[in-house]
N, C-alpha and C. Protein backbone atom coordinates (compact mmCIF):
# COMPACT_ATOMS: atom_id res chain seq x y z
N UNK A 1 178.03 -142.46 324.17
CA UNK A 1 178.70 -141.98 322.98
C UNK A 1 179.20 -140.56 323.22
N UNK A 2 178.60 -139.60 323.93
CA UNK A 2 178.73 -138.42 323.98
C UNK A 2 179.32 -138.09 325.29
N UNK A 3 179.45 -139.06 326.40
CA UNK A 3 179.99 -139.04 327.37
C UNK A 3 181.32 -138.73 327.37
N UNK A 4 182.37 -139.84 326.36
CA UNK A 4 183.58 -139.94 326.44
C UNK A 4 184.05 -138.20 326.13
N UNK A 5 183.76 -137.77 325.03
CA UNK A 5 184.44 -136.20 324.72
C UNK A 5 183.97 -135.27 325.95
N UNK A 6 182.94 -135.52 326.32
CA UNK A 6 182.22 -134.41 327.68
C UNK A 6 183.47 -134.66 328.67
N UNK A 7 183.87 -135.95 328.66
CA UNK A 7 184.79 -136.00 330.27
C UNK A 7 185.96 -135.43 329.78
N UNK A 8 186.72 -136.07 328.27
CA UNK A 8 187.75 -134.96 327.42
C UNK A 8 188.04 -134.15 328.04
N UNK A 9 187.08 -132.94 327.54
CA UNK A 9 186.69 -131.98 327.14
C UNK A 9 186.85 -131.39 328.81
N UNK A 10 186.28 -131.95 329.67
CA UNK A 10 186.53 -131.32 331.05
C UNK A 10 187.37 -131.86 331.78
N UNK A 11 188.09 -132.95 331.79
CA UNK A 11 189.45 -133.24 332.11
C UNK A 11 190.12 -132.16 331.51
N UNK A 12 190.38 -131.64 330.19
CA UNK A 12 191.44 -131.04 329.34
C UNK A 12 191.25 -129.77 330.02
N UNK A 13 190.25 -129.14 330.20
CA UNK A 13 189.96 -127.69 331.03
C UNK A 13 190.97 -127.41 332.17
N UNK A 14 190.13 -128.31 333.35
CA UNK A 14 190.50 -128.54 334.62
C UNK A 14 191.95 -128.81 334.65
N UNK A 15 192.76 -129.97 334.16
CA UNK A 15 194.13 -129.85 334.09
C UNK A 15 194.86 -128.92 333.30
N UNK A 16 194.38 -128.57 332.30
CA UNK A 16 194.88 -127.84 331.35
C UNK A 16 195.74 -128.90 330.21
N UNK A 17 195.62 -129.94 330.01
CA UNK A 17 196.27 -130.75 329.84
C UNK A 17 196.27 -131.80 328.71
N UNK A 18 196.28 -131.93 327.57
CA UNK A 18 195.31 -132.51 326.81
C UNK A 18 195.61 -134.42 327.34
N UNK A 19 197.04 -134.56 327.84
CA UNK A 19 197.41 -135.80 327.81
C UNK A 19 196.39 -136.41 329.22
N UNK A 20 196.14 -135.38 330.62
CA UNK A 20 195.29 -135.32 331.53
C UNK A 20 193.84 -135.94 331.49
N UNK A 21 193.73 -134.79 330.16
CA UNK A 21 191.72 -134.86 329.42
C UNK A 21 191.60 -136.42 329.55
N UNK A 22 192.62 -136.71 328.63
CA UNK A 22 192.96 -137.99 327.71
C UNK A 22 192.28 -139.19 328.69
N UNK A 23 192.82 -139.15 329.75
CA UNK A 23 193.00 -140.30 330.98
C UNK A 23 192.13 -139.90 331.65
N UNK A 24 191.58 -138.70 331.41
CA UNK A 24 190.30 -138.74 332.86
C UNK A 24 189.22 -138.89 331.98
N UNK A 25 189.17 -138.88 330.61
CA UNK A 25 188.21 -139.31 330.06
C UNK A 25 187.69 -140.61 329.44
N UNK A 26 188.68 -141.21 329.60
CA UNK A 26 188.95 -142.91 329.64
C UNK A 26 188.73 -143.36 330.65
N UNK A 27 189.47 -143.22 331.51
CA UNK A 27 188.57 -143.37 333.03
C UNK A 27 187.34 -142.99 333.57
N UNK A 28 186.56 -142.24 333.38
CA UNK A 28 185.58 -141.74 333.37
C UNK A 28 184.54 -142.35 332.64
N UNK A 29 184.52 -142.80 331.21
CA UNK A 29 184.27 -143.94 330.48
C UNK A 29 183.98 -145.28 330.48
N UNK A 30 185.06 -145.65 331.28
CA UNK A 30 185.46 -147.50 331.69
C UNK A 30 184.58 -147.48 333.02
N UNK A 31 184.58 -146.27 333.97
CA UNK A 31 183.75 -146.33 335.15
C UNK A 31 182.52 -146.33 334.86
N UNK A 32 181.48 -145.70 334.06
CA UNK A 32 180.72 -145.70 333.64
C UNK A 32 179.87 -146.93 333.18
N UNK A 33 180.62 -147.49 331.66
CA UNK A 33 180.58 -148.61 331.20
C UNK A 33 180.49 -149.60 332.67
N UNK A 34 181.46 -149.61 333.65
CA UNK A 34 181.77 -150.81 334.29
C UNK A 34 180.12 -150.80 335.28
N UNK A 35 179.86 -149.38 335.86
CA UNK A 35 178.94 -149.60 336.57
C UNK A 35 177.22 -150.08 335.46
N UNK A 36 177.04 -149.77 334.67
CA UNK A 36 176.18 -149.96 333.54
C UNK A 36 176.27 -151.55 333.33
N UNK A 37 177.27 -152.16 333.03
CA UNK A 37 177.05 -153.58 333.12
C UNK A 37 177.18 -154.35 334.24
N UNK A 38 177.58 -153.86 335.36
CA UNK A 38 177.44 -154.46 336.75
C UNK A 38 175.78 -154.63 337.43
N UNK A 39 175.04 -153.43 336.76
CA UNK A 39 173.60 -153.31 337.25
C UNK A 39 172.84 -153.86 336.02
N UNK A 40 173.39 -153.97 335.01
CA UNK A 40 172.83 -155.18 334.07
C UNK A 40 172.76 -156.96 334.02
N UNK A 41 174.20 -156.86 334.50
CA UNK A 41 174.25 -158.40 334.94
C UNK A 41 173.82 -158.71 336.21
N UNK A 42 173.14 -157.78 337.08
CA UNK A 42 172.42 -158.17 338.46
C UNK A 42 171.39 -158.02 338.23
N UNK A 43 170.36 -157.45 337.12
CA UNK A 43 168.98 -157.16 336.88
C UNK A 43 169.05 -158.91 336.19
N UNK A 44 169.84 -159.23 335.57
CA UNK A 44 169.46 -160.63 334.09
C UNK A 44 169.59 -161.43 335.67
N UNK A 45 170.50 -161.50 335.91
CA UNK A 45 170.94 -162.74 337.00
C UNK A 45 170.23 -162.67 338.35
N UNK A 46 169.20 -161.65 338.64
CA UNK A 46 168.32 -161.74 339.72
C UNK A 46 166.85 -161.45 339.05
N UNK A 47 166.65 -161.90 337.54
CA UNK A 47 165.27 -162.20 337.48
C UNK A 47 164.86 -163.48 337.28
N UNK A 48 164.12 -164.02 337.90
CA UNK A 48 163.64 -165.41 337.43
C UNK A 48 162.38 -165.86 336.92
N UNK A 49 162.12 -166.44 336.49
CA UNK A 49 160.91 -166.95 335.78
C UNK A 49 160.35 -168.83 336.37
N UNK A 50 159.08 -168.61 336.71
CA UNK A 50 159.41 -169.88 337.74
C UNK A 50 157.84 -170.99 336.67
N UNK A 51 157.71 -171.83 336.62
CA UNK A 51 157.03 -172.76 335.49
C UNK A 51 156.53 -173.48 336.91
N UNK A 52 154.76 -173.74 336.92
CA UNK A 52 154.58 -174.89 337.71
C UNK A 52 153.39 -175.40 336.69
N UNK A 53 152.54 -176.62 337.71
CA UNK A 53 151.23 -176.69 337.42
C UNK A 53 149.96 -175.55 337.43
N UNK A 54 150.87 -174.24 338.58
CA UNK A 54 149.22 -173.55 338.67
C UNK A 54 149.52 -172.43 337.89
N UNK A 55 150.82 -172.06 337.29
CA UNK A 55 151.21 -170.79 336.25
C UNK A 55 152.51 -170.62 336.06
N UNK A 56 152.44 -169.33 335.89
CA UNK A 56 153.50 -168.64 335.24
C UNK A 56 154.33 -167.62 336.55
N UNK A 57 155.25 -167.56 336.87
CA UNK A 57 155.94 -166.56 337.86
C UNK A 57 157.07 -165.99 337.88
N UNK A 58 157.26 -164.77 337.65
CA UNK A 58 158.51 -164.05 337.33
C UNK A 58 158.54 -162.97 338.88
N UNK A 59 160.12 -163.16 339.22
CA UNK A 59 160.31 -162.18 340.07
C UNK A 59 161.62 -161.21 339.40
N UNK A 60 161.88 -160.18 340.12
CA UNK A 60 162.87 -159.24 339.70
C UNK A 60 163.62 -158.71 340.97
N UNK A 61 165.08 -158.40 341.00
CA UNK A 61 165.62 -158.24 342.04
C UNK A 61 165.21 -156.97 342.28
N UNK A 62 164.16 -155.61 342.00
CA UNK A 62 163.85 -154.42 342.61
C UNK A 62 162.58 -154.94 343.64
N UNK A 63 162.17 -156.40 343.39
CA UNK A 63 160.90 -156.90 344.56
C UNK A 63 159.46 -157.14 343.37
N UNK A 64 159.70 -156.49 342.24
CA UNK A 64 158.54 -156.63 341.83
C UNK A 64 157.91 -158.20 341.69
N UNK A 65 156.96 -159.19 341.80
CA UNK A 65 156.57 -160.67 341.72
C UNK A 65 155.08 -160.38 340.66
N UNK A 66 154.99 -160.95 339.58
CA UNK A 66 154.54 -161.42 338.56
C UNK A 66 153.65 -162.45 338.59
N UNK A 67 152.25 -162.74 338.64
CA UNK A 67 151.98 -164.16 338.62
C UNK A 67 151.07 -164.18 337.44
N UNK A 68 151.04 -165.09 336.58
CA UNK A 68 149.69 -165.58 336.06
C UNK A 68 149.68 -166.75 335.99
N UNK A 69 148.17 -167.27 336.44
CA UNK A 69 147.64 -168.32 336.23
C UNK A 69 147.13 -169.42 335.02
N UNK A 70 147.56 -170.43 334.47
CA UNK A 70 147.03 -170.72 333.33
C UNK A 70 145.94 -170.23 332.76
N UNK A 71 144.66 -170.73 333.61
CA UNK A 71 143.45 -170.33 333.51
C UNK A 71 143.25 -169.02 332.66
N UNK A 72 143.70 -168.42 333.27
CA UNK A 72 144.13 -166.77 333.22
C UNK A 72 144.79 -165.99 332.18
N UNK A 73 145.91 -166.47 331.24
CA UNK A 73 146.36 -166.25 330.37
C UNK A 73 145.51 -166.32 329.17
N UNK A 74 145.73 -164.84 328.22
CA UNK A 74 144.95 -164.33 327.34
C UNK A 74 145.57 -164.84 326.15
N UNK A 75 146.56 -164.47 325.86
CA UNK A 75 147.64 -164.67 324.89
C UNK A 75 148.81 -164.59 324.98
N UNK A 76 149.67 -164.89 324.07
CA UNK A 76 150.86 -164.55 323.62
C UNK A 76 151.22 -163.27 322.79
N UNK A 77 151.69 -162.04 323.35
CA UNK A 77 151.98 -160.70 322.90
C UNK A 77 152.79 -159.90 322.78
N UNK A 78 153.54 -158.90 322.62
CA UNK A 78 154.35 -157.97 323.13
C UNK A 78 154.22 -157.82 324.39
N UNK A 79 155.08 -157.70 325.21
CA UNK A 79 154.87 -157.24 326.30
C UNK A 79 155.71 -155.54 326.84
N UNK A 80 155.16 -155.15 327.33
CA UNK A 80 156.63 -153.42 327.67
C UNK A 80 156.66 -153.38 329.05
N UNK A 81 158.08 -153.39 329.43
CA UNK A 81 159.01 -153.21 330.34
C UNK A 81 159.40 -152.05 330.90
N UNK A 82 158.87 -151.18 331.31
CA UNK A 82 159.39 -149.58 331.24
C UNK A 82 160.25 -149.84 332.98
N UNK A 83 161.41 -149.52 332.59
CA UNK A 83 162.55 -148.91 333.72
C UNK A 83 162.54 -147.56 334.29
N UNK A 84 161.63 -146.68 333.30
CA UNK A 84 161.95 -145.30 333.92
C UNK A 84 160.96 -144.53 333.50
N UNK A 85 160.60 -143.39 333.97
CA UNK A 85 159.34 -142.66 333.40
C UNK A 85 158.91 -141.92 332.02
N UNK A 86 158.19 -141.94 331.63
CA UNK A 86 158.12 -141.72 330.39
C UNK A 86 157.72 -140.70 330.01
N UNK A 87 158.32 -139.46 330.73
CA UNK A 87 157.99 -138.24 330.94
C UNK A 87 159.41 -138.27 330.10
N UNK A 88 158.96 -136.56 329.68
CA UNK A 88 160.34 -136.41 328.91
C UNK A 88 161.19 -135.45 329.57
N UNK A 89 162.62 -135.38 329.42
CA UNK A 89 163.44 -134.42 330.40
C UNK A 89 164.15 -133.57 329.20
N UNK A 90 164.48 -132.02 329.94
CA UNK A 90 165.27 -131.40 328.84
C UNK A 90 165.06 -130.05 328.91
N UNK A 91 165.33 -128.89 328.49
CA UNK A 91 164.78 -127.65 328.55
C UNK A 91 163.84 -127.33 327.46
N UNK A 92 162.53 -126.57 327.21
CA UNK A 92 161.62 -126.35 326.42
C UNK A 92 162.45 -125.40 325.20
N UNK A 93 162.73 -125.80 323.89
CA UNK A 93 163.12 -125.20 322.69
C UNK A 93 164.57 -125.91 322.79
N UNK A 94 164.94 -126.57 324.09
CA UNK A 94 166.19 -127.46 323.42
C UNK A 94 165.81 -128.97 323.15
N UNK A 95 167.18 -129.58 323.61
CA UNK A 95 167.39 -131.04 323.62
C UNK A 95 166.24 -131.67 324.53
N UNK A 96 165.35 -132.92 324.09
CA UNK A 96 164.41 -133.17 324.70
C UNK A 96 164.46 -134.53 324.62
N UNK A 97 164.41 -135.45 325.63
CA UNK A 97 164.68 -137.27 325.68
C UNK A 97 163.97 -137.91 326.37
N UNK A 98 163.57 -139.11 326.10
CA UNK A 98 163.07 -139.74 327.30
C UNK A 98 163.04 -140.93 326.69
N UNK A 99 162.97 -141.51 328.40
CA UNK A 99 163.25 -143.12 328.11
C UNK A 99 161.87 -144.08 327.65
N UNK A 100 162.26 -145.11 326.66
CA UNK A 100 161.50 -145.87 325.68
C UNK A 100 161.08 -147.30 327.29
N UNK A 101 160.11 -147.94 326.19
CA UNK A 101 159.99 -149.04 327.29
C UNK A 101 160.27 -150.08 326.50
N UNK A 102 160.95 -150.80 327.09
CA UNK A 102 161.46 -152.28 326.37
C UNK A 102 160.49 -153.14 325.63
N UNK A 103 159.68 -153.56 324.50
CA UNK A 103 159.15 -154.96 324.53
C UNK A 103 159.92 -155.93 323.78
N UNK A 104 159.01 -156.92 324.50
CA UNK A 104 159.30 -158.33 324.10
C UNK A 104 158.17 -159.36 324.22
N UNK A 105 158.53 -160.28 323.43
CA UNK A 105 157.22 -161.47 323.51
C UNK A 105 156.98 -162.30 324.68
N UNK A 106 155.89 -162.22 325.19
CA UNK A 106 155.65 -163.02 326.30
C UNK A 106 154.30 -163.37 326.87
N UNK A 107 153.46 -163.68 327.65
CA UNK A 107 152.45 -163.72 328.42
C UNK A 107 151.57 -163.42 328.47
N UNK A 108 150.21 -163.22 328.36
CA UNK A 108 149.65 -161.72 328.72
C UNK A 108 148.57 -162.18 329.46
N UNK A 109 147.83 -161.51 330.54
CA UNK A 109 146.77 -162.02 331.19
C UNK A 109 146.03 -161.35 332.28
N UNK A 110 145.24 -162.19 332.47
CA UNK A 110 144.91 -161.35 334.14
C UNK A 110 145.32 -162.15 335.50
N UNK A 111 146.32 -161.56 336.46
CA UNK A 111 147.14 -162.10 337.33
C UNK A 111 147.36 -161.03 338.49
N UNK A 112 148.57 -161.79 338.99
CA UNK A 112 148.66 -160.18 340.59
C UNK A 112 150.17 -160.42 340.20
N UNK A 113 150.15 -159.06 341.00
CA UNK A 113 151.66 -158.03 341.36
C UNK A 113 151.42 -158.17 342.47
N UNK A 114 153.09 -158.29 343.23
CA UNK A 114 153.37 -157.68 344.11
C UNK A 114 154.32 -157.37 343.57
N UNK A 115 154.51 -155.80 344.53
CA UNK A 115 155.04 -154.55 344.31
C UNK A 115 156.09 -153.99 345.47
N UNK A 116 157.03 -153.47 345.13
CA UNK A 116 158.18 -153.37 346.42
C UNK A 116 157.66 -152.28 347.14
N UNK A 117 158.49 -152.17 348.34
CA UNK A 117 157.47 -150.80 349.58
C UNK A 117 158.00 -149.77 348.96
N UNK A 118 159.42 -149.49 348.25
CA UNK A 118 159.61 -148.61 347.88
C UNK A 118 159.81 -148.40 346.55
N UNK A 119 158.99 -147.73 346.02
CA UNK A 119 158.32 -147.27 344.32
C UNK A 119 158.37 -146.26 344.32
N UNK A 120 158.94 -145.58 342.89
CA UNK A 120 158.25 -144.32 342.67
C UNK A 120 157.45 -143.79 342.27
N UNK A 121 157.28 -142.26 342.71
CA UNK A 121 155.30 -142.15 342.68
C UNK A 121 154.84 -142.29 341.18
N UNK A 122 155.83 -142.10 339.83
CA UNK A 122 155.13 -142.39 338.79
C UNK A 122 154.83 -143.79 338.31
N UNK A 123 155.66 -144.11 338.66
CA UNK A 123 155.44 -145.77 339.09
C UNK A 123 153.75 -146.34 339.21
N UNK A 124 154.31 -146.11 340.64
CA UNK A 124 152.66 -146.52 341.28
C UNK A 124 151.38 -145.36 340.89
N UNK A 125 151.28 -144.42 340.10
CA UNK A 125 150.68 -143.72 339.15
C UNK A 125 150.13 -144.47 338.05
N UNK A 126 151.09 -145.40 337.67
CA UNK A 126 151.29 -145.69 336.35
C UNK A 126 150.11 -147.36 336.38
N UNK A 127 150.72 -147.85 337.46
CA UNK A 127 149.86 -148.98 338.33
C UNK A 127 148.69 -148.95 338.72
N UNK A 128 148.52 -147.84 339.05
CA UNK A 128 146.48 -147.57 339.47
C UNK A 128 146.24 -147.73 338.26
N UNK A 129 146.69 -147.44 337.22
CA UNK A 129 145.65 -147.32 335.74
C UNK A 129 145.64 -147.88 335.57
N UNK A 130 146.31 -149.61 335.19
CA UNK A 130 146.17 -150.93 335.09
C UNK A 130 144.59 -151.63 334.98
N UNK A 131 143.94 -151.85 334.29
CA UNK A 131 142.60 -152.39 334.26
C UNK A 131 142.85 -154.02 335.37
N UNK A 132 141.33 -153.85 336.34
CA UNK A 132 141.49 -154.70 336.91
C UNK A 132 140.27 -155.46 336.96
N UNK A 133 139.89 -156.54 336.67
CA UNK A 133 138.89 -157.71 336.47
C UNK A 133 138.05 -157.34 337.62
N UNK A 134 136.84 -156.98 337.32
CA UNK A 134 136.46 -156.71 338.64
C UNK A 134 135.56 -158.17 339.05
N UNK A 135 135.42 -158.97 338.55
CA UNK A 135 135.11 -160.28 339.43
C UNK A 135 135.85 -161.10 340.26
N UNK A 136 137.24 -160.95 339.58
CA UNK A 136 138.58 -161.61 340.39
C UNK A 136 139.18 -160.57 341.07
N UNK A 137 138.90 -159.45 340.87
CA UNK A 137 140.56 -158.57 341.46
C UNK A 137 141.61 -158.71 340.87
N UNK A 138 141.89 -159.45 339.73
CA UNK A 138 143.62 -159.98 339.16
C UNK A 138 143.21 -158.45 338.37
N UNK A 139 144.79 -158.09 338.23
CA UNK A 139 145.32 -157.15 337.02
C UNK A 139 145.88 -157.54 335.57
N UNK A 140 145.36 -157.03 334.78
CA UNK A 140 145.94 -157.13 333.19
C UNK A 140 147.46 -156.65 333.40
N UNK A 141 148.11 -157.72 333.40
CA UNK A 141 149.38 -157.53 333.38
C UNK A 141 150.22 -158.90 332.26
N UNK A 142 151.47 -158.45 332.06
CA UNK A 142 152.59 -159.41 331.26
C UNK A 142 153.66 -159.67 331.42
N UNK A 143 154.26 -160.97 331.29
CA UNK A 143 155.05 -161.49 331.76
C UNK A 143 156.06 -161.32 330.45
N UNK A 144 157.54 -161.04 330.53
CA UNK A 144 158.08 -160.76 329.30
C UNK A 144 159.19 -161.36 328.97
N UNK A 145 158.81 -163.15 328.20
CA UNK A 145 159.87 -164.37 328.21
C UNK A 145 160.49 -164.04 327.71
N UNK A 146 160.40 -162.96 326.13
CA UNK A 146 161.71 -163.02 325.49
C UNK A 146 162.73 -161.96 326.26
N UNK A 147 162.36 -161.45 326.94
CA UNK A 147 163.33 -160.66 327.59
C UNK A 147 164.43 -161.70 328.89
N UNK A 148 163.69 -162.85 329.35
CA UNK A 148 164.62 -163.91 329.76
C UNK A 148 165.37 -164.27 328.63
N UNK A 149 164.54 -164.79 327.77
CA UNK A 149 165.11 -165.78 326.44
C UNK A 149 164.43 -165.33 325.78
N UNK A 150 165.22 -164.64 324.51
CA UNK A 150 164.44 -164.38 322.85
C UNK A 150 163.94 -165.71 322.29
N UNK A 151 164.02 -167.03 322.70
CA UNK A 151 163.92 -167.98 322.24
C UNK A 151 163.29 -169.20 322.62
N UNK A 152 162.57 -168.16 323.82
CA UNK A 152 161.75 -169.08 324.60
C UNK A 152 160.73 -170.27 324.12
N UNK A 153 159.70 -169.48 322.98
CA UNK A 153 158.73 -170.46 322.88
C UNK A 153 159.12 -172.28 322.32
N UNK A 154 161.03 -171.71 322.08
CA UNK A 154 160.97 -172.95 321.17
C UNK A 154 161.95 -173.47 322.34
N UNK A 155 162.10 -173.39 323.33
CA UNK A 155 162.92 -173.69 324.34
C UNK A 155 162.44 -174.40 325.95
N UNK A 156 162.43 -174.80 326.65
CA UNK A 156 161.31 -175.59 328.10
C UNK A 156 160.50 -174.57 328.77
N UNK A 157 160.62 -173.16 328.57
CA UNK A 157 159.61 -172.49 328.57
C UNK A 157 158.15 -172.61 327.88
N UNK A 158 158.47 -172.71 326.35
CA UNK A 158 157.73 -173.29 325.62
C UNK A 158 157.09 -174.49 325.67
N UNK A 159 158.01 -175.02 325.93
CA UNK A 159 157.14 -176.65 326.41
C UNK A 159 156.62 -176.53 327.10
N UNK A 160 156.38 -175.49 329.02
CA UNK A 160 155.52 -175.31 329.95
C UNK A 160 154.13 -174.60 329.28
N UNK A 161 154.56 -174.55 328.22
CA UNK A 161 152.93 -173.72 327.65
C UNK A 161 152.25 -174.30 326.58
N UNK A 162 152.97 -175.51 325.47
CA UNK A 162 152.13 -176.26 325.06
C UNK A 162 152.19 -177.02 325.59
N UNK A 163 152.64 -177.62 326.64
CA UNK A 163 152.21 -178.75 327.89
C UNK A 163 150.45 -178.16 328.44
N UNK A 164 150.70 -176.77 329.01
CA UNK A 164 149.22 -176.33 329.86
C UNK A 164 148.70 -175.25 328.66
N UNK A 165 148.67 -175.18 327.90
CA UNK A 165 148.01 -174.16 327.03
C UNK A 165 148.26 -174.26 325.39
N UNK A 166 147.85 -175.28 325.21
CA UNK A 166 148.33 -175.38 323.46
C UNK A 166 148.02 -174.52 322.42
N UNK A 167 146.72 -173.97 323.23
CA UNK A 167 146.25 -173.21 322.17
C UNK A 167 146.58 -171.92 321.95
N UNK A 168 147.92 -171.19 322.90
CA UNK A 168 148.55 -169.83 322.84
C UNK A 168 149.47 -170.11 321.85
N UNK A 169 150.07 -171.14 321.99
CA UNK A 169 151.10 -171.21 320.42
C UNK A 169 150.88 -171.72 319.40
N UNK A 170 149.48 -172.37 318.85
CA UNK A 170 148.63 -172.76 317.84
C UNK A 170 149.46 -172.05 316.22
């Protein structure tokens, strides 16, 4: 929202030009926009969600792999998605932001991650704290269907779970 006048605003400088601003800030805009939904439609279209007899399995095109096991599944919950750290950025007495974490309904349980070689350190910070079963080794982690499909439970997702678990959608 605040992008488009910023590029304006410094197109119009730099050329001196307002008709200049005009076009480098439209352009500037559409490039933006274009790369924003190019890395959106490769995050939707390289995550998958995989249904068998022994669970539940979601992968993501950054490497992260998801598993839970029927057995294993606690409930049906919110689940949060965080893309970015949840530290906040900004100067102290100004403007101050930070990024939210997505939820959605999905999974919840004790299962394994695998994790890509290259993470960042708040990341894998964020991952040690994860409570972990100490009889199994699995991690409390969630799988997050409505973020495939808002509409999962009533959709063959759903059916993979009152097929093996009737009693999560009771």
């Amino acid at each position: 929202m605040l992008f488009f006048p910023v590029c304006l605003l410094l197109g119009g400088i730099l050329t001196g030009s307002f008709a200049w601003g005009l076009i480098i800030g439209v352009a500037g805009t559409v490039a933006l926009v274009g790369v924003l939904v190019v890395k959106h439609r490769r995050m939707v279209e390289g995550t998958v969600v995989r249904f068998s007899e022994r669970g539940v399995e979601m992968a993501d095109t950054y490497g992260f792999v998801l598993r839970l096991g029927w057995p294993h599944i606690a409930r049906v919950d919110a689940v949060e998605s965080r893309m970015a750290s949840s530290r906040t950025v900004g100067r102290p007495g100004g403007v101050r932001v930070r990024a939210g974490a997505m939820q959605s309904v999905g999974l919840v349980g004790w299962g394994e991650r695998e994790v890509p070689a290259r993470m960042p350190r708040w990341m894998r910070e964020h991952l040690a704290r994860v409570p972990v079963d100490p009889d199994t080794g699995l991690q409390w982690l969630g799988i997050p269907l409505g973020a495939v499909d808002p509409l999962w439970e009533r959709g063959p997702m759903g059916g993979w779970v009152r097929r093996h678990r009737p009693d999560l959608l009771a």
